[in-house]
N, C-alpha and C. Protein backbone atom coordinates (compact mmCIF):
# COMPACT_ATOMS: atom_id res chain seq x y z
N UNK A 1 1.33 14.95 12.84
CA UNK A 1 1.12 13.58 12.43
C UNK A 1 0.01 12.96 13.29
N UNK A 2 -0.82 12.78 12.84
CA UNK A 2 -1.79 11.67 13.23
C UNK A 2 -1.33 10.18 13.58
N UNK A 3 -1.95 9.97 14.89
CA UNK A 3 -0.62 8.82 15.44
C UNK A 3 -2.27 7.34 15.30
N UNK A 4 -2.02 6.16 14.98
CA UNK A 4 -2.48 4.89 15.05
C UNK A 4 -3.29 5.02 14.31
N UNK A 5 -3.80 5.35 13.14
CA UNK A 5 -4.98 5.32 12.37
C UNK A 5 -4.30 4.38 11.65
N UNK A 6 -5.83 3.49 11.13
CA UNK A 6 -5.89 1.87 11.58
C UNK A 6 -6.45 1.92 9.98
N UNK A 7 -5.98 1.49 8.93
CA UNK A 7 -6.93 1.46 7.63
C UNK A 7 -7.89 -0.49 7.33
N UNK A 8 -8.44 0.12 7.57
CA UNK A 8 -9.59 -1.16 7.20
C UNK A 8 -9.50 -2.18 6.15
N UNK A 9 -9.40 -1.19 4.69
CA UNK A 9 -8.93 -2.04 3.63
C UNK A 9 -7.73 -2.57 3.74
N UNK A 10 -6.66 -2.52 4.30
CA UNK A 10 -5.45 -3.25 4.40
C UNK A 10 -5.66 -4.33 5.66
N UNK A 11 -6.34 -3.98 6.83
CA UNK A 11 -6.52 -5.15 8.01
C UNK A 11 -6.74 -6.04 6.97
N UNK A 12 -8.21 -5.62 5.93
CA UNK A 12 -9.15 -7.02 5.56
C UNK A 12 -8.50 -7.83 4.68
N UNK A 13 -7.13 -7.00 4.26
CA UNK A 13 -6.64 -7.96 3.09
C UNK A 13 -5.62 -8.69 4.10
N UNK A 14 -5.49 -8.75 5.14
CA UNK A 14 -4.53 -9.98 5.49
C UNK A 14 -5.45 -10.63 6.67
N UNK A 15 -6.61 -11.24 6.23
CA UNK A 15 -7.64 -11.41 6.91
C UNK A 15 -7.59 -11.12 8.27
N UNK A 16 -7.83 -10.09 8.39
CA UNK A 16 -8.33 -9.78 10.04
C UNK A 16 -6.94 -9.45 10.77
N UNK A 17 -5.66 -10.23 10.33
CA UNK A 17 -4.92 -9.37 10.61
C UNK A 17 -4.45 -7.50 10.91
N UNK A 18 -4.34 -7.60 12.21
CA UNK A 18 -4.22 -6.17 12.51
C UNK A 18 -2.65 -5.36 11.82
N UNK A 19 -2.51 -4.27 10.86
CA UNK A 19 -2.02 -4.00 10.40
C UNK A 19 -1.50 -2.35 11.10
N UNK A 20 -0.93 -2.34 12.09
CA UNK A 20 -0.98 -0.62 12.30
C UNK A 20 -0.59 -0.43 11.34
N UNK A 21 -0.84 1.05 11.46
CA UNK A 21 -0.40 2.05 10.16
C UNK A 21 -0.51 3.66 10.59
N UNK A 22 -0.14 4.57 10.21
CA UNK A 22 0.26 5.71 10.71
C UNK A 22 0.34 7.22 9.50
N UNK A 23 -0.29 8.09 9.72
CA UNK A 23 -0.49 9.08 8.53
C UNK A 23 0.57 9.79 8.84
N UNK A 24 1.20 10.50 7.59
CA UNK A 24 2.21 11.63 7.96
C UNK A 24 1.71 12.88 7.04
N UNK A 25 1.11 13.47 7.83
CA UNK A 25 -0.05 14.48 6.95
C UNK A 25 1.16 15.76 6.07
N UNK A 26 2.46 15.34 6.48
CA UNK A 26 3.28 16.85 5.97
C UNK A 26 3.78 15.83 4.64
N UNK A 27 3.99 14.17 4.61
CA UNK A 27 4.38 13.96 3.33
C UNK A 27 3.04 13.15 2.50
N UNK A 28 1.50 12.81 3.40
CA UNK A 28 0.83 12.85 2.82
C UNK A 28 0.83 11.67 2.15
N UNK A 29 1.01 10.50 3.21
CA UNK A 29 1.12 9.07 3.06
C UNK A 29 1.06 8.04 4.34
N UNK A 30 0.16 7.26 4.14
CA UNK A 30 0.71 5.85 4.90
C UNK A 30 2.00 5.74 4.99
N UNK A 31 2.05 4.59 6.06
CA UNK A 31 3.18 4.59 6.51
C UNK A 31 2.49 2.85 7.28
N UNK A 32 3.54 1.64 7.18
CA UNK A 32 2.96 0.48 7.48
C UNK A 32 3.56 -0.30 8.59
N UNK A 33 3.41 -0.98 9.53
CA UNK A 33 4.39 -1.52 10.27
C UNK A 33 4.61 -3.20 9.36
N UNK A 34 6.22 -2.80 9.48
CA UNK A 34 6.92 -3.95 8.71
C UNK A 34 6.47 -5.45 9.40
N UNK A 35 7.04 -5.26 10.65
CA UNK A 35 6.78 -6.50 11.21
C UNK A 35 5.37 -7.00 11.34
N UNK A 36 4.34 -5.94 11.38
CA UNK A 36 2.85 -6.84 11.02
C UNK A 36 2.63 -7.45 10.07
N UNK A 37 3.13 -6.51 9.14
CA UNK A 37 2.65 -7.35 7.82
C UNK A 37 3.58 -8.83 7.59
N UNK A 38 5.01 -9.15 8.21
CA UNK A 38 5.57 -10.12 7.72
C UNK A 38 4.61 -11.27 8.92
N UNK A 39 4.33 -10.82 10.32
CA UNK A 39 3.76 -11.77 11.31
C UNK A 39 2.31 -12.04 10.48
N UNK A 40 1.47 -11.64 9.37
CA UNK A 40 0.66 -11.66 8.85
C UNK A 40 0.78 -12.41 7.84
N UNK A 41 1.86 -12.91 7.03
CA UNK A 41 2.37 -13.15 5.81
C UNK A 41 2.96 -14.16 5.80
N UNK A 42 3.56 -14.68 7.13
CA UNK A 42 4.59 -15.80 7.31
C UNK A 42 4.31 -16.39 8.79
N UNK A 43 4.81 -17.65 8.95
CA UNK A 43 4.12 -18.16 9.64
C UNK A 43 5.55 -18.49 10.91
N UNK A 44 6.33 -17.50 10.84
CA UNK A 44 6.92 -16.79 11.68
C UNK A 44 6.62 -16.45 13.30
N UNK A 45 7.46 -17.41 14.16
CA UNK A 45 7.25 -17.16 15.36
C UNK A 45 7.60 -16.12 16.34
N UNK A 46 8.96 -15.60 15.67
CA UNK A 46 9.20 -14.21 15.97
C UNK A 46 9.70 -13.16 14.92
N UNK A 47 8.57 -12.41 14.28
CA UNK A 47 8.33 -11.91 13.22
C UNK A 47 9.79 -10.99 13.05
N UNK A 48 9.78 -10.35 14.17
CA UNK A 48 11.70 -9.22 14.56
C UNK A 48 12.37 -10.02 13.62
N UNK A 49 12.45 -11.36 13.89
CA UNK A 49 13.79 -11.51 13.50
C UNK A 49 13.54 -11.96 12.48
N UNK A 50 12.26 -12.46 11.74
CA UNK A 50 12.45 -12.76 10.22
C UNK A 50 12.52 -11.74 9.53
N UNK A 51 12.33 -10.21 9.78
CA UNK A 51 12.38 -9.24 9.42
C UNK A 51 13.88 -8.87 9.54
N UNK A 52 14.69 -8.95 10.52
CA UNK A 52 16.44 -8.64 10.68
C UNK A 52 16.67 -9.54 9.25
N UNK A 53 16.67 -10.86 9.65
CA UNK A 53 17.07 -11.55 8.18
C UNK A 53 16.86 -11.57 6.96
N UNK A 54 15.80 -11.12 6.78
CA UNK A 54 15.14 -10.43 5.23
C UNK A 54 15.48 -9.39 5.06
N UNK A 55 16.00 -8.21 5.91
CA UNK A 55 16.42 -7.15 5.21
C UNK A 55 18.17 -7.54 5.49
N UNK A 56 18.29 -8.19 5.92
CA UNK A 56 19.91 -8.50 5.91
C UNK A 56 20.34 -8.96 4.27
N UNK A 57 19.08 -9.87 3.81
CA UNK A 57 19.41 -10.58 2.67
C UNK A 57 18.93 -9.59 1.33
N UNK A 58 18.08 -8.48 1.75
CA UNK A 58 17.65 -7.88 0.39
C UNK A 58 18.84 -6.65 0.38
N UNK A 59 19.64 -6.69 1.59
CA UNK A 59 20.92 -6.03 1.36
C UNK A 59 22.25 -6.01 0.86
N UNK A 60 22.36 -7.51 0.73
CA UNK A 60 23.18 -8.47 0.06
C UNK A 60 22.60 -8.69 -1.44
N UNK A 61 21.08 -8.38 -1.70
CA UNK A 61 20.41 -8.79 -3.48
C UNK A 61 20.39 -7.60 -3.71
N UNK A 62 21.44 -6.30 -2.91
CA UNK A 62 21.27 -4.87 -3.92
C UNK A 62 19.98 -4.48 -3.63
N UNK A 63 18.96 -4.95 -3.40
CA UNK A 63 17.95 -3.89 -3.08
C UNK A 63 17.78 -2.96 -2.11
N UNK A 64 16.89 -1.67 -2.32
CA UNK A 64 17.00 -0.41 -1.36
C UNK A 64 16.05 -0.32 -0.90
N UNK A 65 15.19 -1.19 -0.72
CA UNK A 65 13.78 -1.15 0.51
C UNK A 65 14.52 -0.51 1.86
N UNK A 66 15.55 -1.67 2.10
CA UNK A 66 16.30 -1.10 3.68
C UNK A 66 16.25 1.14 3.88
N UNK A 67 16.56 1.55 2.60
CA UNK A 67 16.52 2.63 2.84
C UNK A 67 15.09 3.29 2.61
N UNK A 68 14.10 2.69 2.11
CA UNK A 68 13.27 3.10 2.45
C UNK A 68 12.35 3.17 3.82
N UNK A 69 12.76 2.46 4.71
CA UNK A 69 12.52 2.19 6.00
C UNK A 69 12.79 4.01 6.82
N UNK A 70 11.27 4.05 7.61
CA UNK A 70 10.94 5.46 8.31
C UNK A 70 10.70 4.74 9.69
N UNK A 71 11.46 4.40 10.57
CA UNK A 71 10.93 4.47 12.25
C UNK A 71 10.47 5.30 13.11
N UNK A 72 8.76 5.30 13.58
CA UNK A 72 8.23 5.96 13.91
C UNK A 72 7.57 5.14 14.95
N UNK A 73 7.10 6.18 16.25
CA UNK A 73 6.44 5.53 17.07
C UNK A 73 5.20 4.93 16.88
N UNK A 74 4.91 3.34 17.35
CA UNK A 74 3.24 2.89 16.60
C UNK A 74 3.09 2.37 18.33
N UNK A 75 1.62 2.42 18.72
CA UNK A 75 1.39 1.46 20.09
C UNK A 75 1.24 0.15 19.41
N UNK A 76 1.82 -0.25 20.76
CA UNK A 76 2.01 -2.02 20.93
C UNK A 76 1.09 -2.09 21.22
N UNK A 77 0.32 -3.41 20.47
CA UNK A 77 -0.27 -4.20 20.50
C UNK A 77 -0.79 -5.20 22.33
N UNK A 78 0.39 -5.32 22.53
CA UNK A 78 0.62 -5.78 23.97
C UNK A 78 0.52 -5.52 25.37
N UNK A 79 1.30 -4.05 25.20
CA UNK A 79 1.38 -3.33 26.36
C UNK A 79 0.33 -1.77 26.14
N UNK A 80 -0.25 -1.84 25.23
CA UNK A 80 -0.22 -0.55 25.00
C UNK A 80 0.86 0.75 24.69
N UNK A 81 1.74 0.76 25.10
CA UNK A 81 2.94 1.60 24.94
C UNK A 81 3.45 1.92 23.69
N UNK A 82 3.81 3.11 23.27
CA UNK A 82 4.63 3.29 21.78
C UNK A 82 5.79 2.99 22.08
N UNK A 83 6.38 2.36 21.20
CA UNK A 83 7.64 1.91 20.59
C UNK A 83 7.89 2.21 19.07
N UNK A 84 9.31 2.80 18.51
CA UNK A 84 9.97 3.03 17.76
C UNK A 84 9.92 1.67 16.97
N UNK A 85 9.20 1.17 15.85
CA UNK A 85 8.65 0.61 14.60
C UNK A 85 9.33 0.95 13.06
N UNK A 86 9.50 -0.21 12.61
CA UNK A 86 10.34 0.13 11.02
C UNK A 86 8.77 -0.08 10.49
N UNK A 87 8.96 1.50 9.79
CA UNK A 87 7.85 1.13 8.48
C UNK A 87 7.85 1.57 7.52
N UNK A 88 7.19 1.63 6.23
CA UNK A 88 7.10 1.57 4.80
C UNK A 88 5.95 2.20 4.33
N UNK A 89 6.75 3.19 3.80
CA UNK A 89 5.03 3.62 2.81
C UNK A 89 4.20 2.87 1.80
N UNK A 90 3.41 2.96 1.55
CA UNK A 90 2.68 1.81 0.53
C UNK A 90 3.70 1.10 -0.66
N UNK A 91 3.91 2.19 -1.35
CA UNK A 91 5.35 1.55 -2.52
C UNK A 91 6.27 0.44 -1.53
N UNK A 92 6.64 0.64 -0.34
CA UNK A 92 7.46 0.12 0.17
C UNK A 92 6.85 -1.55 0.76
N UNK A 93 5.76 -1.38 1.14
CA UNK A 93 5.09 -2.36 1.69
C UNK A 93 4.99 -3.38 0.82
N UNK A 94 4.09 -3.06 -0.71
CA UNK A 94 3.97 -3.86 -1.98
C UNK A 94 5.64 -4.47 -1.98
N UNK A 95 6.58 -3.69 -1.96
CA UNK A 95 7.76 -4.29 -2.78
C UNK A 95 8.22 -4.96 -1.13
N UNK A 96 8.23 -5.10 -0.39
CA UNK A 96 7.97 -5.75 1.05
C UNK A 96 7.36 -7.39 0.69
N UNK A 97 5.85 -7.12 0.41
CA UNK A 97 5.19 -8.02 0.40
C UNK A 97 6.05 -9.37 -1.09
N UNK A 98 6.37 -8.80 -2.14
CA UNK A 98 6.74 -9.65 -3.52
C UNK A 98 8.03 -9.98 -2.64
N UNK A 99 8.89 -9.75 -2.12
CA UNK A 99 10.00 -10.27 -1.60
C UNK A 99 10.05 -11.13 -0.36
N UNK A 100 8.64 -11.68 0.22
CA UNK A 100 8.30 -12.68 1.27
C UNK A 100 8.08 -13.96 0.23
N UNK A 101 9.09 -15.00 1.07
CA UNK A 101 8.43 -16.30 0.27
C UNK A 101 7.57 -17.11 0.69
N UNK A 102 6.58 -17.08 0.80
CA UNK A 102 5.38 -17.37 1.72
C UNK A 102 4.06 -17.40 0.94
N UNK A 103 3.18 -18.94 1.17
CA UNK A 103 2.03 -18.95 0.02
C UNK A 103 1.19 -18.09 0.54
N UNK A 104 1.15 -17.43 1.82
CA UNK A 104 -0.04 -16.30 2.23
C UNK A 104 0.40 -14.82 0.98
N UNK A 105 1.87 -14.81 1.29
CA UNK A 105 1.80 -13.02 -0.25
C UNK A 105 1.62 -13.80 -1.14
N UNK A 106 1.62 -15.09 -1.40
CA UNK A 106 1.28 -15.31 -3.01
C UNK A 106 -0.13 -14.18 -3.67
N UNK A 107 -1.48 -14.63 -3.01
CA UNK A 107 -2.66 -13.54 -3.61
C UNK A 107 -2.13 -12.06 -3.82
N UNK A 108 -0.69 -11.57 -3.15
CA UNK A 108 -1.01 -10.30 -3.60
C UNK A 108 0.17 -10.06 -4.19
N UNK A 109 0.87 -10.94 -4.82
CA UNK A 109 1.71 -11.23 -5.71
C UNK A 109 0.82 -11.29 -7.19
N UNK A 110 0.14 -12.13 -7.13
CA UNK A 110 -0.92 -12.09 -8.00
C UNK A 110 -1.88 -10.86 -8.81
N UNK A 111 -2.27 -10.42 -7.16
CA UNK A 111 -2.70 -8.94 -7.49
C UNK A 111 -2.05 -8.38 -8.04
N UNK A 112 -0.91 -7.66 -7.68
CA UNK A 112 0.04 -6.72 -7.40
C UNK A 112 0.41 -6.86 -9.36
N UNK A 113 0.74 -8.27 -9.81
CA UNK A 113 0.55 -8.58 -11.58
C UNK A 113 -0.66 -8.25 -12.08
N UNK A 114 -1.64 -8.06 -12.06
CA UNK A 114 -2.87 -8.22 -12.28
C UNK A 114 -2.94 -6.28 -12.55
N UNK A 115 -2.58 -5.47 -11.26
CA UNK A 115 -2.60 -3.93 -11.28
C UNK A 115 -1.61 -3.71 -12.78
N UNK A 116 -0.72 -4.62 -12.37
CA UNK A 116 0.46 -4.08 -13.56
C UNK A 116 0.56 -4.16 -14.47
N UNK A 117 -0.35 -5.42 -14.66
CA UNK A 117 -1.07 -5.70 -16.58
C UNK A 117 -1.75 -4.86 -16.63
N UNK A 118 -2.63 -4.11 -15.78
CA UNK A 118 -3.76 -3.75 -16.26
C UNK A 118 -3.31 -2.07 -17.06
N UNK A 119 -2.06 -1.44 -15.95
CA UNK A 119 -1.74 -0.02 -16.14
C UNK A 119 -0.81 -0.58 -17.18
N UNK A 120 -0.13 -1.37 -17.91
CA UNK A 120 0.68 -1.56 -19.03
C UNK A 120 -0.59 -1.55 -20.11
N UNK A 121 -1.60 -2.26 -20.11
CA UNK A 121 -2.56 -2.29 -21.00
C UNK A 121 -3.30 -0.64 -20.93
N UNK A 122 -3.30 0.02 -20.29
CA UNK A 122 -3.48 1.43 -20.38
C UNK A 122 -2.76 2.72 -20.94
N UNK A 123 -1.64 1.98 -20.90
CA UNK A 123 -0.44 2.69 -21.79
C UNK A 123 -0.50 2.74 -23.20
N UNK A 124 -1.07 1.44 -23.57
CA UNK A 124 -1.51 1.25 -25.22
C UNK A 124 -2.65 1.57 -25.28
N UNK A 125 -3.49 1.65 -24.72
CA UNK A 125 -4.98 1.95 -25.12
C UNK A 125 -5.80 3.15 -23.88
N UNK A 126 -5.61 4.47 -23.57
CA UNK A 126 -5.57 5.01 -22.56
C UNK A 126 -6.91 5.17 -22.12
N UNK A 127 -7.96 4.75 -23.17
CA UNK A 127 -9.78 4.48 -23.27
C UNK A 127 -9.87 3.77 -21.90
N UNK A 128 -9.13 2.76 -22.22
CA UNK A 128 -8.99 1.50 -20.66
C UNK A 128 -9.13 2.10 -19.26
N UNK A 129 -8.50 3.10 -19.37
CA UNK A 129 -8.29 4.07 -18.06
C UNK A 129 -9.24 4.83 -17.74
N UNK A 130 -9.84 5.22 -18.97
CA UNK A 130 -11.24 6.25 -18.47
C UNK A 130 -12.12 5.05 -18.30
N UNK A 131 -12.24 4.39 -18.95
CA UNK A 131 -13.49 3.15 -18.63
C UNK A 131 -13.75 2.90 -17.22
N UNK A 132 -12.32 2.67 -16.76
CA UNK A 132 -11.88 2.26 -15.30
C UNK A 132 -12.51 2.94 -14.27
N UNK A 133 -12.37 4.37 -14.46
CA UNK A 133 -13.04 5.26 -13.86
C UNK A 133 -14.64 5.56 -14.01
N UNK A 134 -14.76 5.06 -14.86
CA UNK A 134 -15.92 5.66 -14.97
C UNK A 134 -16.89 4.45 -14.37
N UNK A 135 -16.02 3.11 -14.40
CA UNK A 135 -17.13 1.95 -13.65
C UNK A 135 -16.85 2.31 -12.28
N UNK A 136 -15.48 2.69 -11.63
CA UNK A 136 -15.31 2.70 -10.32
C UNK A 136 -16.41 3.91 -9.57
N UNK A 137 -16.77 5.41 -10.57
CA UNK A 137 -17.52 5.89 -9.88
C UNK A 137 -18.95 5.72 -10.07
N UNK A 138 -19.53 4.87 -11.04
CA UNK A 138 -20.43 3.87 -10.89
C UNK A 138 -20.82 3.27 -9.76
N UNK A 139 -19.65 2.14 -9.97
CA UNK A 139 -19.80 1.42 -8.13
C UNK A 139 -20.28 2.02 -7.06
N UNK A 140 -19.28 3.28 -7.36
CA UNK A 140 -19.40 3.99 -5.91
C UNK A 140 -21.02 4.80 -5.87
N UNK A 141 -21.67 4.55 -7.36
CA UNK A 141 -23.24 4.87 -6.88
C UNK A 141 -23.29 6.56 -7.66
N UNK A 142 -22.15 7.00 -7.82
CA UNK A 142 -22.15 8.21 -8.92
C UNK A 142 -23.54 8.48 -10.27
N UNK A 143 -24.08 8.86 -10.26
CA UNK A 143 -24.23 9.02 -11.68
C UNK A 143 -23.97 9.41 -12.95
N UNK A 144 -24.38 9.18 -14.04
CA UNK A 144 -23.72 9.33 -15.36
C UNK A 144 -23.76 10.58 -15.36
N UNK A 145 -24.99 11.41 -15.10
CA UNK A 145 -24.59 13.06 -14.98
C UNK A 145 -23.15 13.81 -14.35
N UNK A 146 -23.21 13.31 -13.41
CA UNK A 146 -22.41 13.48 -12.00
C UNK A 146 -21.25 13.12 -12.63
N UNK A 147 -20.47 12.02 -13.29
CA UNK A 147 -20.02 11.24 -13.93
C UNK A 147 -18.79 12.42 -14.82
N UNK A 148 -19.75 12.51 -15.94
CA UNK A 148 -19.55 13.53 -16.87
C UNK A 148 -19.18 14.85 -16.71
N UNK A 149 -19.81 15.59 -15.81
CA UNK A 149 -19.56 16.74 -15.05
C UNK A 149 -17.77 16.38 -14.38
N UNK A 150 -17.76 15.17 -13.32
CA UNK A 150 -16.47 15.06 -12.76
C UNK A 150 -15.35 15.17 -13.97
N UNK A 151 -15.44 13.99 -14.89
CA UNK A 151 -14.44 14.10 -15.98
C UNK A 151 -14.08 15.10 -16.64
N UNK A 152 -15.31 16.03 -16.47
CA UNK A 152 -15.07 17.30 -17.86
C UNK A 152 -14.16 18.40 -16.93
N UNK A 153 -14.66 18.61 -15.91
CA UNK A 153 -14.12 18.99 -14.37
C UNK A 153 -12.55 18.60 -14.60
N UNK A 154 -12.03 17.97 -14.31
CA UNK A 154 -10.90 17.32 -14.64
C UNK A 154 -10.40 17.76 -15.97
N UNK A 155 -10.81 17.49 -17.18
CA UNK A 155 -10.21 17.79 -18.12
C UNK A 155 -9.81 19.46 -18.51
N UNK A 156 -11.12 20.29 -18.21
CA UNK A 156 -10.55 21.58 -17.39
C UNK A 156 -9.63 22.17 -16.96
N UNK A 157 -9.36 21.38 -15.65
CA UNK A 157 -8.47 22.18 -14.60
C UNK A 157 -7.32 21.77 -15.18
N UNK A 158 -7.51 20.34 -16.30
CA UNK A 158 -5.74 20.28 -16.38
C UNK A 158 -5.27 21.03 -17.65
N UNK A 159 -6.15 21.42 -18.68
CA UNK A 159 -6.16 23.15 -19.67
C UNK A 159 -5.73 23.65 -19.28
N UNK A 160 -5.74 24.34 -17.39
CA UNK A 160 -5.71 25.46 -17.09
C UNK A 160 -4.18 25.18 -16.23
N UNK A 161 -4.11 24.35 -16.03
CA UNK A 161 -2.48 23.77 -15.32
C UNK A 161 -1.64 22.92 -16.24
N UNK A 162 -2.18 22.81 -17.30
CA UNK A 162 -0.65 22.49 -18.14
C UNK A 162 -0.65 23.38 -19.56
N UNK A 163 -0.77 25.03 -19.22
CA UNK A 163 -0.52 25.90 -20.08
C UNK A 163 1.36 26.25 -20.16
């Protein structure tokens, strides 16, 4: 396991908020610290314990986030020192974040609807999905050659793996 790797796109989405985070290369996922993201999210003076009480209460509303919780060592912020940290893999974090009542998760409450219209609208029309891709590797400066080659690439290998 790769210990403190720090993802950028998640700091920037809770502005500048520092977000540890932690790879687990054998299950091949993030992994988030709970209490950053709620000290990021809420305006919470001691983030511990709005975190004890929120999972006290999503334990009482039947939900199983609580068992999705992995404690792993992250360094403190403070001392430098690792300490044993509740955290969440991405699925866990999102469904983390919609269960804070706080106008800071509102934007990714928003988002988070916005992803989910978009993959429901892909379900009916699955064009939507290649489009998607094909602007994202655009963006990323791809070309239409390059483009075409990747997709066909893809359509390929999955001939050859879903015989």
């Amino acid at each position: 396991m790769v210990e403190n790797n720090k993802l950028e796109t998640i700091s920037n989405l809770f502005e500048g908020k520092e977000i540890r985070s932690i790879w687990d290369a054998e299950k091949e996922e993030y992994f988030f610290s709970v209490v950053d993201v709620i000290s990021a999210l809420t305006d919470s003076k001691i983030p511990r314990n709005y975190w004890s009480d929120l999972k006290r209460k999503l334990i009482d509303e039947g939900s199983e986030l609580h068992e999705k919780i992995v404690q792993l060592k992250l360094k403190s912020n403070k001392d430098g020192k690792k300490y044993v940290t509740d955290t969440l893999d991405t699925e866990g974090i999102l469904r983390l974040i919609e269960s804070i009542p706080s106008s800071k998760a509102e934007p990714f409450k928003l988002w988070l609807a916005s992803l989910g219209q978009e993959r429901i609208d892909e379900v009916f029309n699955p064009e939507i999905a290649i489009n998607r891709a094909i602007d994202y590797y655009r963006n990323k400066g791809y070309s239409d050659k390059w483009i075409e080659a990747r997709l066909k690439g893809i359509l390929d290998r999955k001939k050859l793996t879903d015989i």
